[in-house]
N, C-alpha and C. Protein backbone atom coordinates (compact mmCIF):
# COMPACT_ATOMS: atom_id res chain seq x y z
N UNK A 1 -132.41 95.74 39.97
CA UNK A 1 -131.87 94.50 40.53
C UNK A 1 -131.66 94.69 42.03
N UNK A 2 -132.23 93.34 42.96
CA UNK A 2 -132.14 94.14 44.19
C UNK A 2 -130.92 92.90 44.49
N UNK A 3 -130.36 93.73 45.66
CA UNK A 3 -128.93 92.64 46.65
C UNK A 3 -130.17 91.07 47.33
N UNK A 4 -128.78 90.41 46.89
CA UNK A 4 -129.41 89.11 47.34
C UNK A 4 -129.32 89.03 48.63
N UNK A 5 -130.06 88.21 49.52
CA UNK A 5 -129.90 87.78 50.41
C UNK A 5 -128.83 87.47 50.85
N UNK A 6 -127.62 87.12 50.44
CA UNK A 6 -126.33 86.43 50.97
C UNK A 6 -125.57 87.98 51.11
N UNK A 7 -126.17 88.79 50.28
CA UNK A 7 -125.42 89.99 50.79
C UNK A 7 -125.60 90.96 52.18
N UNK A 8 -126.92 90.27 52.67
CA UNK A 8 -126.99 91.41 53.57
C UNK A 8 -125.99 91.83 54.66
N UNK A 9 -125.07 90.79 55.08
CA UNK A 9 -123.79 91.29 55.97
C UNK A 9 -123.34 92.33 55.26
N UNK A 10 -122.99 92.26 54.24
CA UNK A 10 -122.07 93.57 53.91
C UNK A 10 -122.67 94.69 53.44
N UNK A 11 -124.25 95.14 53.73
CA UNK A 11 -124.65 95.84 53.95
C UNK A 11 -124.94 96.54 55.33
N UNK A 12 -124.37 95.57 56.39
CA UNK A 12 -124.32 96.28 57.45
C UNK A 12 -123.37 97.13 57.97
N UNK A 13 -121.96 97.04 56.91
CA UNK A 13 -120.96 98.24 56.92
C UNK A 13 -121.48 99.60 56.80
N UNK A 14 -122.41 99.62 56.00
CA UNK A 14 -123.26 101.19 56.03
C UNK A 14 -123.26 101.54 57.26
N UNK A 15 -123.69 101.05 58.17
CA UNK A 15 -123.76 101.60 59.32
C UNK A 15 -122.21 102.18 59.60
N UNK A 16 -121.60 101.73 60.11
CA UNK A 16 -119.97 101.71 60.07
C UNK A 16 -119.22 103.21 59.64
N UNK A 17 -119.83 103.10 58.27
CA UNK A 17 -119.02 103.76 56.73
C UNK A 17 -119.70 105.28 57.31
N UNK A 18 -121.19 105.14 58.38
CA UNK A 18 -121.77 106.36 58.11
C UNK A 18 -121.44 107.31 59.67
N UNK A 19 -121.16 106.16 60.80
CA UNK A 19 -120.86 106.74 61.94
C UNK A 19 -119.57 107.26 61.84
N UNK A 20 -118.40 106.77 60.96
CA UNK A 20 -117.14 106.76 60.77
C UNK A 20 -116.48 108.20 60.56
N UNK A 21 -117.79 108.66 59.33
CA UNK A 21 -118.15 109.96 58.47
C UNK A 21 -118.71 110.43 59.62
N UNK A 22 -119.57 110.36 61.16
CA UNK A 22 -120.08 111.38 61.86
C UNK A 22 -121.45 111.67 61.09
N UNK A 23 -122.05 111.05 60.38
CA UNK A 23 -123.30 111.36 59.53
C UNK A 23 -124.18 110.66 60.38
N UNK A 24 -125.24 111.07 61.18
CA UNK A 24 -126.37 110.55 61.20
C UNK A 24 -127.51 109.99 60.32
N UNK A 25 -128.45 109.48 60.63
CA UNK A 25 -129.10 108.78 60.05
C UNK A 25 -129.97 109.73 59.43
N UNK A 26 -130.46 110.65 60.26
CA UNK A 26 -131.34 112.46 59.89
C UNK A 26 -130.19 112.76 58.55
N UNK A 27 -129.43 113.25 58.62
CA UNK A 27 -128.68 113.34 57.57
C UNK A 27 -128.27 112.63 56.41
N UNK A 28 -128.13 111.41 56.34
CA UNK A 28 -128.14 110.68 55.38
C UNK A 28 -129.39 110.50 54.52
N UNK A 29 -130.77 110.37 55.25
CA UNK A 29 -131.60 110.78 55.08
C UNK A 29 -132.17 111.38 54.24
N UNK A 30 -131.25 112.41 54.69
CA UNK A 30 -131.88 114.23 53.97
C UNK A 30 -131.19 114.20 52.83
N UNK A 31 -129.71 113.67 52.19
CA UNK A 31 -128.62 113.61 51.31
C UNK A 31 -129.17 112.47 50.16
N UNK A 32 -129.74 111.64 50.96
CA UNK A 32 -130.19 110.76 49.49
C UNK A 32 -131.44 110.80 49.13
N UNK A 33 -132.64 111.07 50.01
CA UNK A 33 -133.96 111.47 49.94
C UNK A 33 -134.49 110.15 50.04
N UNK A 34 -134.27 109.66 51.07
CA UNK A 34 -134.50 107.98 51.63
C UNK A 34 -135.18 108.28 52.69
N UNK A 35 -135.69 107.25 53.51
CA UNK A 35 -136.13 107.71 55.07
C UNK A 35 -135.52 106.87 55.95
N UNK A 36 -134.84 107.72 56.95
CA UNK A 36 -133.91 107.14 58.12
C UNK A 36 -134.61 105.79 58.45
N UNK A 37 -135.94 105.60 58.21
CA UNK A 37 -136.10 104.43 58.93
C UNK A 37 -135.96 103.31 58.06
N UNK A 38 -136.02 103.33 56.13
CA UNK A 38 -135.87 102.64 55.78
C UNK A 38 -134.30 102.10 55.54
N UNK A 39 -133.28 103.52 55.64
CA UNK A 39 -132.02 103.21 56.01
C UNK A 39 -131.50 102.62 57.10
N UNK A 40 -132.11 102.69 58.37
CA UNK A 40 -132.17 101.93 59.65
C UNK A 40 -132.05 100.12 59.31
N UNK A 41 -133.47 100.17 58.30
CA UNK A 41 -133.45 98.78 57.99
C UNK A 41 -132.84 97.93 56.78
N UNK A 42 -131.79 98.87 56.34
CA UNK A 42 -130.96 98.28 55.40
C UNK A 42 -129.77 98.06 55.85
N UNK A 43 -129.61 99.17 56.68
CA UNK A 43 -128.29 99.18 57.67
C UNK A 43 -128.22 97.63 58.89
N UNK A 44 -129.68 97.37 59.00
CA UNK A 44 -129.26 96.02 59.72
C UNK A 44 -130.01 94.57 59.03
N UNK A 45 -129.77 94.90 57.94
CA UNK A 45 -130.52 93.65 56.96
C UNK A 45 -131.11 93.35 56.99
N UNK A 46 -132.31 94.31 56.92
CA UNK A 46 -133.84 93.87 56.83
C UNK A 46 -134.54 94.32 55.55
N UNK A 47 -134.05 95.17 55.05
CA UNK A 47 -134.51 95.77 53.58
C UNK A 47 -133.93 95.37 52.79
N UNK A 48 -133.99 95.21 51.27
CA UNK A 48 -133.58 94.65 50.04
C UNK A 48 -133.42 95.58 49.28
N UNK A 49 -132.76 97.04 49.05
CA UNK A 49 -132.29 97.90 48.56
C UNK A 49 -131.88 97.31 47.20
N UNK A 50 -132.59 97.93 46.18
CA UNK A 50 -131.87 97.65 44.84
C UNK A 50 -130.69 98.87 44.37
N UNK A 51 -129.91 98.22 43.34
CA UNK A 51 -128.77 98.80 43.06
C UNK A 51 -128.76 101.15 43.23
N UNK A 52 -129.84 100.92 42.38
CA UNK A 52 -129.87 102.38 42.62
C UNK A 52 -130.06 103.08 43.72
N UNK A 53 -130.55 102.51 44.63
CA UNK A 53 -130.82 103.27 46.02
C UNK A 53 -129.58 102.73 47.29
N UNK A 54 -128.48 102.07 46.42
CA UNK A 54 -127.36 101.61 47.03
C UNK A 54 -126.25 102.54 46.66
N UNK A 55 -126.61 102.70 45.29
CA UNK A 55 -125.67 104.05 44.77
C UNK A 55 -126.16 105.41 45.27
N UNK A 56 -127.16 105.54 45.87
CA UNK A 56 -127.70 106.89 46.28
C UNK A 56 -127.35 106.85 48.16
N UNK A 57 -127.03 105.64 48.41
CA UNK A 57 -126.49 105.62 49.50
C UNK A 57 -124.61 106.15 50.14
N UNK A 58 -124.19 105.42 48.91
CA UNK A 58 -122.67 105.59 49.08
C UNK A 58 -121.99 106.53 48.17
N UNK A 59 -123.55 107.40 47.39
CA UNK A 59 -122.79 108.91 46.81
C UNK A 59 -122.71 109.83 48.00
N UNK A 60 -123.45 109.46 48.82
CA UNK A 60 -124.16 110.49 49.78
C UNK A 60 -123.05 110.20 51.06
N UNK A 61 -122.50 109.09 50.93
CA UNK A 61 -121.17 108.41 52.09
C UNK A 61 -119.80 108.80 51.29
N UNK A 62 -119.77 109.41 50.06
CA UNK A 62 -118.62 109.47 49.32
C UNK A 62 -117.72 108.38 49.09
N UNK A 63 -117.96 107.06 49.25
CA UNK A 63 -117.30 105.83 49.00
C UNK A 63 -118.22 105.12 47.47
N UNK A 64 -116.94 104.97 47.54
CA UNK A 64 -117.45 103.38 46.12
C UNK A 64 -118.58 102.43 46.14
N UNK A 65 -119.52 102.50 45.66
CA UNK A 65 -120.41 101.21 45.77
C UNK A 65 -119.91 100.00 45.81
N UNK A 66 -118.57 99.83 45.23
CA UNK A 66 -117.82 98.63 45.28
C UNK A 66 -117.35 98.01 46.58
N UNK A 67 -117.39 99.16 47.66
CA UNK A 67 -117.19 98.50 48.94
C UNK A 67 -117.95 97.77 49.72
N UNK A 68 -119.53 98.29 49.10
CA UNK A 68 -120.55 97.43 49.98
C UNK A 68 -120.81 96.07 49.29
N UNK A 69 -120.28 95.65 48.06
CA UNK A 69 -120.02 94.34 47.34
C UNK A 69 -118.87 93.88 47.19
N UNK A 70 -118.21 94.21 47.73
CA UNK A 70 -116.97 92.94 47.91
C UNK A 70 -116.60 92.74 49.57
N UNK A 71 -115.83 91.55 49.09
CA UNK A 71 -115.78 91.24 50.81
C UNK A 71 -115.02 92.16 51.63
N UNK A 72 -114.64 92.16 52.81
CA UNK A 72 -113.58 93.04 53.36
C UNK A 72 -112.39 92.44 53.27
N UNK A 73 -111.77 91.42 52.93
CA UNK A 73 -111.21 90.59 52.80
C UNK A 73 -110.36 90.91 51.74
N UNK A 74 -111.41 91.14 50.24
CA UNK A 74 -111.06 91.44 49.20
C UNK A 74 -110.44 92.62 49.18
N UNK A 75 -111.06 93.59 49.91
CA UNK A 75 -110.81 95.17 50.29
C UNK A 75 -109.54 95.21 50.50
N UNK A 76 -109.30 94.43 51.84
CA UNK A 76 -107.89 94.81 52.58
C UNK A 76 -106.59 94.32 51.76
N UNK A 77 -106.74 93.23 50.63
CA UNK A 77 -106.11 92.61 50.01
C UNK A 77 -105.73 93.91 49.09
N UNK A 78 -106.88 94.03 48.27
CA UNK A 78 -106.68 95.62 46.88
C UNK A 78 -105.94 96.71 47.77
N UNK A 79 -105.63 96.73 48.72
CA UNK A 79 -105.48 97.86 49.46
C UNK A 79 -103.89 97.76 49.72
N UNK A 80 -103.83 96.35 50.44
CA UNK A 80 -102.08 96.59 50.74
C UNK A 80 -101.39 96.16 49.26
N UNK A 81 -102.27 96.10 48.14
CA UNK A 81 -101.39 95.66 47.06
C UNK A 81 -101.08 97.26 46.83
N UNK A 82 -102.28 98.02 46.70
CA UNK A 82 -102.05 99.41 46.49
C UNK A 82 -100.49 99.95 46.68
N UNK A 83 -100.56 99.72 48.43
CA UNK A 83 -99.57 100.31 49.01
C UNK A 83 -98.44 100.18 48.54
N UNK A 84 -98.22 98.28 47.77
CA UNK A 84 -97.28 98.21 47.45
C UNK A 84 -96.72 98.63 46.20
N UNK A 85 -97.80 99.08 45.56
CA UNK A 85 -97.27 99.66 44.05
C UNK A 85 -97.17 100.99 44.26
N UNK A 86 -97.73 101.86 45.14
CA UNK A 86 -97.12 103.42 45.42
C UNK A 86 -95.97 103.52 45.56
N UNK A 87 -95.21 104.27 44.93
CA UNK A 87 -93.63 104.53 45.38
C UNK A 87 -93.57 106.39 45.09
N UNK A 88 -93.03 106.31 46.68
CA UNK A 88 -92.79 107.76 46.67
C UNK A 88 -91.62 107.91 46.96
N UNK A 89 -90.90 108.91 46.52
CA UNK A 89 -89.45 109.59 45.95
C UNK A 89 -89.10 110.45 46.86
N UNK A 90 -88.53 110.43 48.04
CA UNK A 90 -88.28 112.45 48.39
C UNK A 90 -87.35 112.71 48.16
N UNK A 91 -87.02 113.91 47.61
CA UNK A 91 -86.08 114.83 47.19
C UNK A 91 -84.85 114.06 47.93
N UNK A 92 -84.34 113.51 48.48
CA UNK A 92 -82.53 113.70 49.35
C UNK A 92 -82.93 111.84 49.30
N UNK A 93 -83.38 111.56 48.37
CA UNK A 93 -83.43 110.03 48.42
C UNK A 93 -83.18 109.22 47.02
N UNK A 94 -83.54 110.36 45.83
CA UNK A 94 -83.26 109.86 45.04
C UNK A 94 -81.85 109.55 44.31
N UNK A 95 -82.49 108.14 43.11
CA UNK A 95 -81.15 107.24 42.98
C UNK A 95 -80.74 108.36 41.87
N UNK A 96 -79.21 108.47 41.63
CA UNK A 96 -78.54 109.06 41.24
C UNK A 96 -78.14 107.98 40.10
N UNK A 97 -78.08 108.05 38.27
CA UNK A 97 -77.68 107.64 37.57
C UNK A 97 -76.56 107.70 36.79
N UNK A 98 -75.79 107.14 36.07
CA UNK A 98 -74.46 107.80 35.83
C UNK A 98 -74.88 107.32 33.95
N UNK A 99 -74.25 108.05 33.30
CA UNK A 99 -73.80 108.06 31.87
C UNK A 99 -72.57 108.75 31.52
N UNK A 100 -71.69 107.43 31.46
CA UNK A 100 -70.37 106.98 31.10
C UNK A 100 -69.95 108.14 29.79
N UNK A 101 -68.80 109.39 30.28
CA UNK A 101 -68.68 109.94 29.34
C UNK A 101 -69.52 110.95 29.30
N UNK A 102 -70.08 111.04 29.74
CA UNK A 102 -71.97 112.43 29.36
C UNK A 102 -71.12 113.14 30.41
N UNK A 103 -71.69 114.44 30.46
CA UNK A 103 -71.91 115.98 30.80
C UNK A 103 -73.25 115.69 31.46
N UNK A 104 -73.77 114.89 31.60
CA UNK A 104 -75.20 114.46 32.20
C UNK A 104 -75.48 113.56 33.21
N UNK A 105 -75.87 114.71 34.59
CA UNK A 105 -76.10 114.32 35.83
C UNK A 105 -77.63 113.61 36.00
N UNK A 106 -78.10 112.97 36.06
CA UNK A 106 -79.84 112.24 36.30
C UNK A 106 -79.99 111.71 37.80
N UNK A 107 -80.96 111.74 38.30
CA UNK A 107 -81.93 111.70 39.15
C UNK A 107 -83.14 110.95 38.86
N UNK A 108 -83.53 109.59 39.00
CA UNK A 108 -84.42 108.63 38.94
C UNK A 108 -85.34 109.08 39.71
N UNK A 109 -86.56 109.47 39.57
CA UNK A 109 -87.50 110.12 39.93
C UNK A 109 -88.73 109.29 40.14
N UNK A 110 -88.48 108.35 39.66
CA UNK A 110 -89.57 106.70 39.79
C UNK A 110 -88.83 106.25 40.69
N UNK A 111 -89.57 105.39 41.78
CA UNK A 111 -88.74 104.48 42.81
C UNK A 111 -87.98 103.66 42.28
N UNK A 112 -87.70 103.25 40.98
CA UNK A 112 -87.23 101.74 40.37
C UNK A 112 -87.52 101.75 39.15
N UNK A 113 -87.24 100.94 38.03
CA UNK A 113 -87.62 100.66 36.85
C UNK A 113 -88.35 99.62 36.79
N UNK A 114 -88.89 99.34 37.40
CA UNK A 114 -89.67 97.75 37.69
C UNK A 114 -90.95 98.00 36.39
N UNK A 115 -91.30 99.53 36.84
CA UNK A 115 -92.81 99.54 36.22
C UNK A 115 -92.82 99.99 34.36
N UNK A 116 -93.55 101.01 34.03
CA UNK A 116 -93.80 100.98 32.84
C UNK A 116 -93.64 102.14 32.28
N UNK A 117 -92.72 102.86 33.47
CA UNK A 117 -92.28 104.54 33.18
C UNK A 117 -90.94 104.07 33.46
N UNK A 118 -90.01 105.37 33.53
CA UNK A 118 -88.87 106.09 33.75
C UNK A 118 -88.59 107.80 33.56
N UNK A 119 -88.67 107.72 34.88
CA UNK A 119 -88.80 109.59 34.47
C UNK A 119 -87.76 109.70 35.54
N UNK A 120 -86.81 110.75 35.03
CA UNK A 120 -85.57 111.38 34.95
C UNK A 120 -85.75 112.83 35.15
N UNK A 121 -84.70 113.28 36.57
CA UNK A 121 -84.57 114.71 36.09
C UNK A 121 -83.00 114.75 35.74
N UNK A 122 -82.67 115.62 34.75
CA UNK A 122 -81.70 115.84 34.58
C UNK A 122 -80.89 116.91 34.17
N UNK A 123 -79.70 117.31 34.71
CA UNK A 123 -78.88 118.49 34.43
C UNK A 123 -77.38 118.18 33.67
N UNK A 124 -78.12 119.02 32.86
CA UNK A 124 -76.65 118.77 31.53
C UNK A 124 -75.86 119.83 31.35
N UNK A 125 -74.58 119.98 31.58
CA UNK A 125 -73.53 121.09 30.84
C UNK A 125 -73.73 121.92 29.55
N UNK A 126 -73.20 122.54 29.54
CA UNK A 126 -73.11 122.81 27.94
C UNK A 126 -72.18 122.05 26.84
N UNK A 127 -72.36 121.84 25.88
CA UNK A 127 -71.72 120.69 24.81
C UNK A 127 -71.60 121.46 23.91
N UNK A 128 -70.73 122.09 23.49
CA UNK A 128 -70.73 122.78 21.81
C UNK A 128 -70.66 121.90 20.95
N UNK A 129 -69.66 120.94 20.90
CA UNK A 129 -69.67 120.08 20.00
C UNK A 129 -70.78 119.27 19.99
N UNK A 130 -70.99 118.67 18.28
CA UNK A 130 -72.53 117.26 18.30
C UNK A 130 -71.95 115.91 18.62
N UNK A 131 -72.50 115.39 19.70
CA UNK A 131 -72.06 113.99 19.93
C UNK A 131 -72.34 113.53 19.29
N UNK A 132 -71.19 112.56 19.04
CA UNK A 132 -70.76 111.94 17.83
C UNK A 132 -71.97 110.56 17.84
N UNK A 133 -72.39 109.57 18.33
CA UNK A 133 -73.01 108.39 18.48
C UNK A 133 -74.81 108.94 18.30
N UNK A 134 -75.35 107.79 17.33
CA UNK A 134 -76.53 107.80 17.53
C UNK A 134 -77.89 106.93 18.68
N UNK A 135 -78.64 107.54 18.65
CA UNK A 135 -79.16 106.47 20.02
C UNK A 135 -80.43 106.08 19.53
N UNK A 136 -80.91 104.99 19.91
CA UNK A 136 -82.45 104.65 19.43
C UNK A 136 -82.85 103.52 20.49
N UNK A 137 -84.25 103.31 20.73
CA UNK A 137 -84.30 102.28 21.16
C UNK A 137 -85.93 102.13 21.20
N UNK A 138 -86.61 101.16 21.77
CA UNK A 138 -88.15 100.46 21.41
C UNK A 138 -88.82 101.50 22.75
N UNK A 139 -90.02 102.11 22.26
CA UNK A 139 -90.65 102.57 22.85
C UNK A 139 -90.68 104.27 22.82
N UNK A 140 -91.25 105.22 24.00
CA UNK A 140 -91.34 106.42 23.71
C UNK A 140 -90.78 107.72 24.64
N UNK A 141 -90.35 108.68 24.26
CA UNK A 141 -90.08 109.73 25.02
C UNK A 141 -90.26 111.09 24.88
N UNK A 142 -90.85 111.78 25.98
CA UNK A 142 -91.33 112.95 26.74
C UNK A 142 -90.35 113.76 26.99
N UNK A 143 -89.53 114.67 26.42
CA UNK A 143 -88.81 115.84 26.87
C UNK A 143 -89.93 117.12 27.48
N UNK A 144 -89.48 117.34 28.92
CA UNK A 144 -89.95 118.88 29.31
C UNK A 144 -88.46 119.71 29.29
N UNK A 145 -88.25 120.91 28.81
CA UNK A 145 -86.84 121.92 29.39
C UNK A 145 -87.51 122.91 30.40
N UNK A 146 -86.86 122.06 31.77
CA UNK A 146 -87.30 123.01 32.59
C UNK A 146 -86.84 124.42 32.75
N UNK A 147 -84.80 124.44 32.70
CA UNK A 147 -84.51 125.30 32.55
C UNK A 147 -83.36 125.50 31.69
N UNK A 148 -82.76 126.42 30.78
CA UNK A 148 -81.99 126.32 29.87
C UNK A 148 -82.31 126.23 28.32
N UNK A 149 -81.33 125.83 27.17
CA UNK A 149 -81.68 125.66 26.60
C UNK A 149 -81.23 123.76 25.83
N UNK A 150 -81.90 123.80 24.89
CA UNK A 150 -81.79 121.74 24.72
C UNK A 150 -82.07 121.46 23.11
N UNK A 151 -81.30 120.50 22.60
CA UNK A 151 -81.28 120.18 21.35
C UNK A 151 -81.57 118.75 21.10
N UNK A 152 -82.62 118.67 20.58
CA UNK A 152 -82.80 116.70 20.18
C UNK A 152 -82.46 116.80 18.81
N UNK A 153 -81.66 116.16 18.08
CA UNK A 153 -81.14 116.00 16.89
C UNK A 153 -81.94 114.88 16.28
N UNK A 154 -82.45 114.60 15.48
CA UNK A 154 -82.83 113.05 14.47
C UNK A 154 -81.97 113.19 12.99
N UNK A 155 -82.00 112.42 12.65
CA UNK A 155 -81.29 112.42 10.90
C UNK A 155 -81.59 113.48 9.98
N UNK A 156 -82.60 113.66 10.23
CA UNK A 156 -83.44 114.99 9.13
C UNK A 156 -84.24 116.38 9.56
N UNK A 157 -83.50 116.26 10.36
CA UNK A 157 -84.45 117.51 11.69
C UNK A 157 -83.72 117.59 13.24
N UNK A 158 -83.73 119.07 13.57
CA UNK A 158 -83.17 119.27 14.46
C UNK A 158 -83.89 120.22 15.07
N UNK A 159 -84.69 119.56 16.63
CA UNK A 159 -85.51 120.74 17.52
C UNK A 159 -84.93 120.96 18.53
N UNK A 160 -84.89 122.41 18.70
CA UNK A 160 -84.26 123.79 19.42
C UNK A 160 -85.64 123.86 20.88
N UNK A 161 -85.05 123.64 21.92
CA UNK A 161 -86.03 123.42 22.51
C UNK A 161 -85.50 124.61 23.77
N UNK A 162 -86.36 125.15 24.46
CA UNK A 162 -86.36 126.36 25.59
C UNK A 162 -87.23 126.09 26.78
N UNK A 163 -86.75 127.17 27.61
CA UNK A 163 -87.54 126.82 29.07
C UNK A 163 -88.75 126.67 28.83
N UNK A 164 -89.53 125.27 29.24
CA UNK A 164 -91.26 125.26 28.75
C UNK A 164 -91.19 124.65 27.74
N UNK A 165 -90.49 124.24 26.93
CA UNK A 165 -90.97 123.79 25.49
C UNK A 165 -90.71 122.02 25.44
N UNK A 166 -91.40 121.89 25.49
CA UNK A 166 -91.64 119.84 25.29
C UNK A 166 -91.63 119.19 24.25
N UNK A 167 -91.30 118.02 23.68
CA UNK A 167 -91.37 117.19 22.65
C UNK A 167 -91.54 116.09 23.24
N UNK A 168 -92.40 114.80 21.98
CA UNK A 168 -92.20 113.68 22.83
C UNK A 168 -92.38 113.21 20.99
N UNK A 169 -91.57 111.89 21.26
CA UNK A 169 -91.13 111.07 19.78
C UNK A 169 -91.10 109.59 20.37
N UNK A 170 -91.39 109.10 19.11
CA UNK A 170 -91.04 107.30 19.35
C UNK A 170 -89.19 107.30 19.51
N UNK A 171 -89.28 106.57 20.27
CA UNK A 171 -87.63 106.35 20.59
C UNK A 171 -86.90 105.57 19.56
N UNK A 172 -87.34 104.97 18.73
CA UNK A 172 -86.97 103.54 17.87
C UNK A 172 -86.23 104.76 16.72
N UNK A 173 -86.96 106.60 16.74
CA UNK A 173 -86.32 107.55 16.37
C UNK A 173 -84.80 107.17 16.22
N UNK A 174 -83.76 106.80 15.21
CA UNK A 174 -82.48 107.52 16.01
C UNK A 174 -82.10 109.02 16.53
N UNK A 175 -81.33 109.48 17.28
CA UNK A 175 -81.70 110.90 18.23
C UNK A 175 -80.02 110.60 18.83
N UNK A 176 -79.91 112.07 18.50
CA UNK A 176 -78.72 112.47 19.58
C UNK A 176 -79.53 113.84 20.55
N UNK A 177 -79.13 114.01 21.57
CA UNK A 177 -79.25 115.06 22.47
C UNK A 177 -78.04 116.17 22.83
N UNK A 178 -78.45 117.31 22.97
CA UNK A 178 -77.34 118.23 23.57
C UNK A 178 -77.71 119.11 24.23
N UNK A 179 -76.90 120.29 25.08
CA UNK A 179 -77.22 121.22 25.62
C UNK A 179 -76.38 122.20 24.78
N UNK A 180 -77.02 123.32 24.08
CA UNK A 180 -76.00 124.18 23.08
C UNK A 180 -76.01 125.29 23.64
N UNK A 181 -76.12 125.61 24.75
CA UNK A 181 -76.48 126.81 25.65
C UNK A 181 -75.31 127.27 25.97
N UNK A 182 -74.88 128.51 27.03
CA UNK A 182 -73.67 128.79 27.68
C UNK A 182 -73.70 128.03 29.36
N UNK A 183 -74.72 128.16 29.67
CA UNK A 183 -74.80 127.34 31.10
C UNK A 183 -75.50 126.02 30.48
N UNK A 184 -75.75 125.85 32.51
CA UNK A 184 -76.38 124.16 32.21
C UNK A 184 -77.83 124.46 31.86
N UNK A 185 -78.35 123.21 31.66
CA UNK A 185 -79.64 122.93 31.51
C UNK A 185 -80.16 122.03 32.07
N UNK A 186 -81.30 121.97 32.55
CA UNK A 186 -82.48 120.66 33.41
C UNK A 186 -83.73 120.36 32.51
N UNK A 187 -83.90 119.20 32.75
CA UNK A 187 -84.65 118.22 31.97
C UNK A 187 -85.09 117.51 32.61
N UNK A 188 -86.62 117.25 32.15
CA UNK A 188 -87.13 116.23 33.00
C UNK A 188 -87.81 115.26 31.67
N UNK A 189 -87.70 113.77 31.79
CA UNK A 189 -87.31 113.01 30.86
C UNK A 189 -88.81 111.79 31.14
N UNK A 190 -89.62 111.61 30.41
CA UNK A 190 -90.36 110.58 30.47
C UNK A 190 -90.35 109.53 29.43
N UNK A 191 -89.48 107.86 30.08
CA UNK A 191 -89.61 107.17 28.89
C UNK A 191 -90.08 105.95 29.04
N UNK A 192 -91.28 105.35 28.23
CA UNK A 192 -91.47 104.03 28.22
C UNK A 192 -91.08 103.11 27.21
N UNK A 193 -90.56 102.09 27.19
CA UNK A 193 -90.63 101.39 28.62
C UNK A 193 -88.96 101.90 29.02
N UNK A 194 -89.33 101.51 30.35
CA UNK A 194 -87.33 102.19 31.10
C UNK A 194 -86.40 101.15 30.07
N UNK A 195 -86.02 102.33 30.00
CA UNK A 195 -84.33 101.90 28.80
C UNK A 195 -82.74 102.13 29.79
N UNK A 196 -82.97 102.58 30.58
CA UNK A 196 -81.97 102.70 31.83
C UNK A 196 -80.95 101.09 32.05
């Protein structure tokens, strides 16, 4: 299938995409096994490059074929949406959570609960006693013990968990948690959807 005619503007980003990269035309050339001159004339819309020798263009540019078919328009749009769904965390920024009654300090490690995680680090005391209340709720969770030792309780089973050792269960589980250790313990907690 070759690019239509209405595409050839946005085949003239090649050019662009390849000076940008510092790649000459000798080189591009040599990377896709094309000839500079017929890349010359795709680069200013004179050739009709079909799909495969478009993908042999922008493997060789390390970009997406998707850039030389959509608009820039579209581009810059996918792009600052990007930005806006990245959320980065640094260490002396994160939100601090409280549980009323707990021995359990947390650290929101997701920018927000907006999305479709909740991941938690957290440091727990030691608890000899079994808390008394059961917990359940819709969806799933990821225990890592980073350090210490950690107890997830369910009705009919009780896992003994150590530095390194992970579980992950449907939450709808009922589950109590503890730390049965002599020191504290850290946890890092993955749950969907945020129950926070």
């Amino acid at each position: 299938m070759d690019v239509e005619t209405s595409e050839f503007d946005k085949l003239k980003r090649i050019k662009g995409l390849r000076q940008k990269r510092s790649i000459s035309l000798r080189q591009l050339a040599q990377k896709t096994g094309l000839s500079a001159y017929y890349i010359s004339q795709v680069e200013r819309g004179k050739a009709n490059p079909s799909m495969a020798t478009l993908k042999r263009i922008t493997d060789a540019l390390a970009i997406p074929l998707r850039v030389l078919l959509t608009d820039i328009e579209d581009e810059e749009k996918e792009a600052a949406e990007r930005s806006k769904k990245i959320k980065v965390v640094k260490a002396d920024r994160r939100k601090a959570l409280i549980y009323p009654g707990s021995k359990r300090r947390a650290a929101l490690l997701t920018g927000d609960l907006q999305g479709k995680l909740e991941v938690l680090l957290t440091v727990e005391e030691s608890e000899p006693e079994m808390p008394a209340e059961w917990y359940s709720h819709e969806g799933e969770e990821f225990v890592f013990v980073l350090e210490g030792e950690y107890e997830i309780i369910f009705k009919d089973a009780t896992y003994s968990l150590e530095e390194g050792d992970s579980i992950s269960y449907p939450s709808r589980f009922e589950h109590k948690t503890r730390n049965p250790g002599e020191g504290p313990c850290k946890i890092l907690w993955v749950i969907t959807p945020p129950s926070f």
